[in-house]
N, C-alpha and C. Protein backbone atom coordinates (compact mmCIF):
# COMPACT_ATOMS: atom_id res chain seq x y z
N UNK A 1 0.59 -14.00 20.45
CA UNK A 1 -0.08 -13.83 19.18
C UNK A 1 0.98 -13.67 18.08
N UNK A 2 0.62 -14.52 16.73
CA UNK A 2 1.80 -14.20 15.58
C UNK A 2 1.85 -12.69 15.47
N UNK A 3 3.48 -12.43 14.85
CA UNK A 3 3.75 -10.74 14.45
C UNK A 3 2.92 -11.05 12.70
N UNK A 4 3.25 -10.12 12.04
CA UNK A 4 2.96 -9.67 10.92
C UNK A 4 4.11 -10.44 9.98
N UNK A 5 5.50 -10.39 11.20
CA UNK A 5 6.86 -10.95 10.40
C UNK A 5 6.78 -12.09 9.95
N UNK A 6 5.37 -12.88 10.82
CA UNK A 6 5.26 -14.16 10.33
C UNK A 6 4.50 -14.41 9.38
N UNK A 7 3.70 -13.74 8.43
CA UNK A 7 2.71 -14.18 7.37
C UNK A 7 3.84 -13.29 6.07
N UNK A 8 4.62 -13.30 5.98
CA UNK A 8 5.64 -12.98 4.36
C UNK A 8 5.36 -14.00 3.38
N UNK A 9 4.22 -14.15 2.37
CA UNK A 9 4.24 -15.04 1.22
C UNK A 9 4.99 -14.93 0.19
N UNK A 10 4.52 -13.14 -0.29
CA UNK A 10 4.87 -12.79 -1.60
C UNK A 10 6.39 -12.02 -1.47
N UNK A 11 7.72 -12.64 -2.38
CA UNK A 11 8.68 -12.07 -2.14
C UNK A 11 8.42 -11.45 -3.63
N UNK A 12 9.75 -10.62 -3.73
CA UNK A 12 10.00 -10.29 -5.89
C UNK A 12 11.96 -11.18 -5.92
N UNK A 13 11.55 -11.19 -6.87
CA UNK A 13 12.46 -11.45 -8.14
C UNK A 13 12.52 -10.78 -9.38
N UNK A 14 14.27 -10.81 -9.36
CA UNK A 14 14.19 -9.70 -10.77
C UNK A 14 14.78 -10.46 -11.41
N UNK A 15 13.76 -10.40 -12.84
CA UNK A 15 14.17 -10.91 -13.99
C UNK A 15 15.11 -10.51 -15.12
N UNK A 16 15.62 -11.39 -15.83
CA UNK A 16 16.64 -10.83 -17.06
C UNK A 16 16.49 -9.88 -17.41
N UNK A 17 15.71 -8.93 -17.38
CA UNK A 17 15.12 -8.04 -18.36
C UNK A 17 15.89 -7.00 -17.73
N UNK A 18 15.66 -7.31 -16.44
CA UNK A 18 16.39 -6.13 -15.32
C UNK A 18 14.66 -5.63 -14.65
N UNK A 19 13.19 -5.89 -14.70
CA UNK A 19 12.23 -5.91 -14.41
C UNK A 19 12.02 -6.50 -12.80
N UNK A 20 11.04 -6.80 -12.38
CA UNK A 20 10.89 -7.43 -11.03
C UNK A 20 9.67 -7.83 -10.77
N UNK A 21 9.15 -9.26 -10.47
CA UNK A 21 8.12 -9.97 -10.34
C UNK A 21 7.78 -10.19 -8.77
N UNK A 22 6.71 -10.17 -8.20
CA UNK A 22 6.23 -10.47 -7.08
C UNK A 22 5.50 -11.66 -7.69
N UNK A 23 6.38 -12.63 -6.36
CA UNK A 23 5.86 -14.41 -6.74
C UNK A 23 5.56 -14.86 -5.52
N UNK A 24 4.74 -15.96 -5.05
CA UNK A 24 4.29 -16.48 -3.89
C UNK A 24 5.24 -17.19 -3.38
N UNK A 25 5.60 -17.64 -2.54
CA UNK A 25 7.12 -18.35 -2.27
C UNK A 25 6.74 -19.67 -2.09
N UNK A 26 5.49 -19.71 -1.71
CA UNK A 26 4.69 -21.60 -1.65
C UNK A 26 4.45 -22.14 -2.87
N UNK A 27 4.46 -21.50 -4.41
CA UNK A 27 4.22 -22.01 -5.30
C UNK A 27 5.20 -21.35 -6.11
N UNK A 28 6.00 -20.38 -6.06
CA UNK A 28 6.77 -19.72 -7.03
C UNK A 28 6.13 -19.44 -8.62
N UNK A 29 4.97 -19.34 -8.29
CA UNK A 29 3.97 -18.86 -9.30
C UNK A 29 4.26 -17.13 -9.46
N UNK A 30 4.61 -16.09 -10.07
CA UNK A 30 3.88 -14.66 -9.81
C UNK A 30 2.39 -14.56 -9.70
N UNK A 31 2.34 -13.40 -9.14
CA UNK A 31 1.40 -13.02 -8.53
C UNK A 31 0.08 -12.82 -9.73
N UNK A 32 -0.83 -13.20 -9.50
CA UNK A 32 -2.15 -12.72 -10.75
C UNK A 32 -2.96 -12.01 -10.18
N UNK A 33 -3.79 -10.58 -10.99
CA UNK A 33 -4.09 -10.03 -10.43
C UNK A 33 -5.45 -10.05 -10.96
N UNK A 34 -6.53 -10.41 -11.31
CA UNK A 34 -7.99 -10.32 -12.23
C UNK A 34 -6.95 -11.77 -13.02
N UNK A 35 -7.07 -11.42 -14.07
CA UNK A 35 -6.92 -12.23 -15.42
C UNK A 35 -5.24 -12.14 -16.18
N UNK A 36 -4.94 -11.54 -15.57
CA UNK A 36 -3.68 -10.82 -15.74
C UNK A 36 -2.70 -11.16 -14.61
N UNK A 37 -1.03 -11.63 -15.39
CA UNK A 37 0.39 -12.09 -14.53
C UNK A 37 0.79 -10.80 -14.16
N UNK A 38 1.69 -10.35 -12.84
CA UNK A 38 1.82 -9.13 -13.09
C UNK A 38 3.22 -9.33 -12.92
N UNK A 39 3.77 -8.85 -14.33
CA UNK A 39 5.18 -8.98 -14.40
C UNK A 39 5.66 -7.92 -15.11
N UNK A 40 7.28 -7.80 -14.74
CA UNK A 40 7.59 -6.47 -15.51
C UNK A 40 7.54 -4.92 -15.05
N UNK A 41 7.76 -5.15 -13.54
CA UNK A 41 7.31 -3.97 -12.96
C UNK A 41 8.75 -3.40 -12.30
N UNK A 42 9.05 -2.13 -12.26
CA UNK A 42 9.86 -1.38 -11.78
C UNK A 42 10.03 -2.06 -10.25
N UNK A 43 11.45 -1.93 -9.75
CA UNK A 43 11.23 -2.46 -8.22
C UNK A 43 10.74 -1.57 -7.07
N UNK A 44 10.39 -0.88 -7.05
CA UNK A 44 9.47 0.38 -6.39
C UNK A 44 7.82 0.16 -6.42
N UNK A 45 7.22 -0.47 -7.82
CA UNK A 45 6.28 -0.30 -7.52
C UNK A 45 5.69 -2.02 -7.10
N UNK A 46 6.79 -3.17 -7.53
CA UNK A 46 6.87 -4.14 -6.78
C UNK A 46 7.44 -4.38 -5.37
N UNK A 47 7.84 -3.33 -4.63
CA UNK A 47 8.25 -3.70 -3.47
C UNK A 47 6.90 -3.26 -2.48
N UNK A 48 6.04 -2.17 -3.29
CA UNK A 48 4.98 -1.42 -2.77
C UNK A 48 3.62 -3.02 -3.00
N UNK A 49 3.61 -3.31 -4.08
CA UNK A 49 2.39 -4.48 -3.93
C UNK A 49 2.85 -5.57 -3.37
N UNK A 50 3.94 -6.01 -3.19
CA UNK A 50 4.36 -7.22 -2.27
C UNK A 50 4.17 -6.51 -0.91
N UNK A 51 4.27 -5.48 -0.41
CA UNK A 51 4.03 -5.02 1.04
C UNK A 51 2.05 -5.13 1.20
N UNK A 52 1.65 -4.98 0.33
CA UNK A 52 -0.04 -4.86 0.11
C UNK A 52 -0.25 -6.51 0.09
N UNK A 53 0.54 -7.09 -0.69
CA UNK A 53 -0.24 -8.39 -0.37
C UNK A 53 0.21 -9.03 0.97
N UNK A 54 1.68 -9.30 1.00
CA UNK A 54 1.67 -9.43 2.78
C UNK A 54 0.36 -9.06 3.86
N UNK A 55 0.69 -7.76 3.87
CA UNK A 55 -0.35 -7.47 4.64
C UNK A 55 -1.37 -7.78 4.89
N UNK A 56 -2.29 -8.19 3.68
CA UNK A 56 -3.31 -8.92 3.49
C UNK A 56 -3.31 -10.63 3.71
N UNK A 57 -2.36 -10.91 3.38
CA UNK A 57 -2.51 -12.09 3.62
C UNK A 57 -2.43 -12.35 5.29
N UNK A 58 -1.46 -11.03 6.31
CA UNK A 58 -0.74 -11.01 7.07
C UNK A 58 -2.63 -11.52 7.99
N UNK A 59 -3.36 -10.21 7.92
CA UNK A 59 -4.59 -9.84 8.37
C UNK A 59 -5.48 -11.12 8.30
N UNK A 60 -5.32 -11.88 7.06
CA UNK A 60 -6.39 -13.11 6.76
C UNK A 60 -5.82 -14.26 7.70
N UNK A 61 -4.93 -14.30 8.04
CA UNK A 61 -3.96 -15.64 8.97
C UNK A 61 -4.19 -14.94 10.31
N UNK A 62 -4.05 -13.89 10.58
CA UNK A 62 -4.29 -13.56 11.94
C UNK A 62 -5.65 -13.80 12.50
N UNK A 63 -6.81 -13.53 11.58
CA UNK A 63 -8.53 -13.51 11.79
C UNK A 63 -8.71 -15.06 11.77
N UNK A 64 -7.88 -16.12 11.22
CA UNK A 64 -8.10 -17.19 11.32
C UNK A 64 -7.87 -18.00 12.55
N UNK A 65 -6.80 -17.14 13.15
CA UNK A 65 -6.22 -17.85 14.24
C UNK A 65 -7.22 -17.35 15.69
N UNK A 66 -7.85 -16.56 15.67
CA UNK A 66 -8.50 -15.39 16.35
C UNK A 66 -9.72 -16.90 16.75
């Protein structure tokens, strides 16, 4: 059965600003969250929602394969 190690979409990148973006790595889009880019975030609280979306995505690829 896949690990978890295998569903990693969303990495970050830090921007000029010195900020940090969580972006999809299949489209290098950042991440949108409602209506809203979410950019500009401390790397703490982007390393915390890139672990949340992994996961989620981790869970949706595993139930598929199931």
């Amino acid at each position: 059965m896949p690990t978890y190690s295998n569903f990693r979409r969303y990495r970050l990148r830090q921007e000029l600003d010195h900020t940090w973006t969580v972006f999809d790595i299949f489209t290098g889009v950042a991440v949108s969250m409602g209506a809203s880019v979410v950019v500009g975030m401390d790397e703490e609280f982007a390393l915390g929602l890139a672990a949340v979306l992994n996961a989620a995505y981790a869970l949706q690829r595993v139930r598929a394969d199931v």
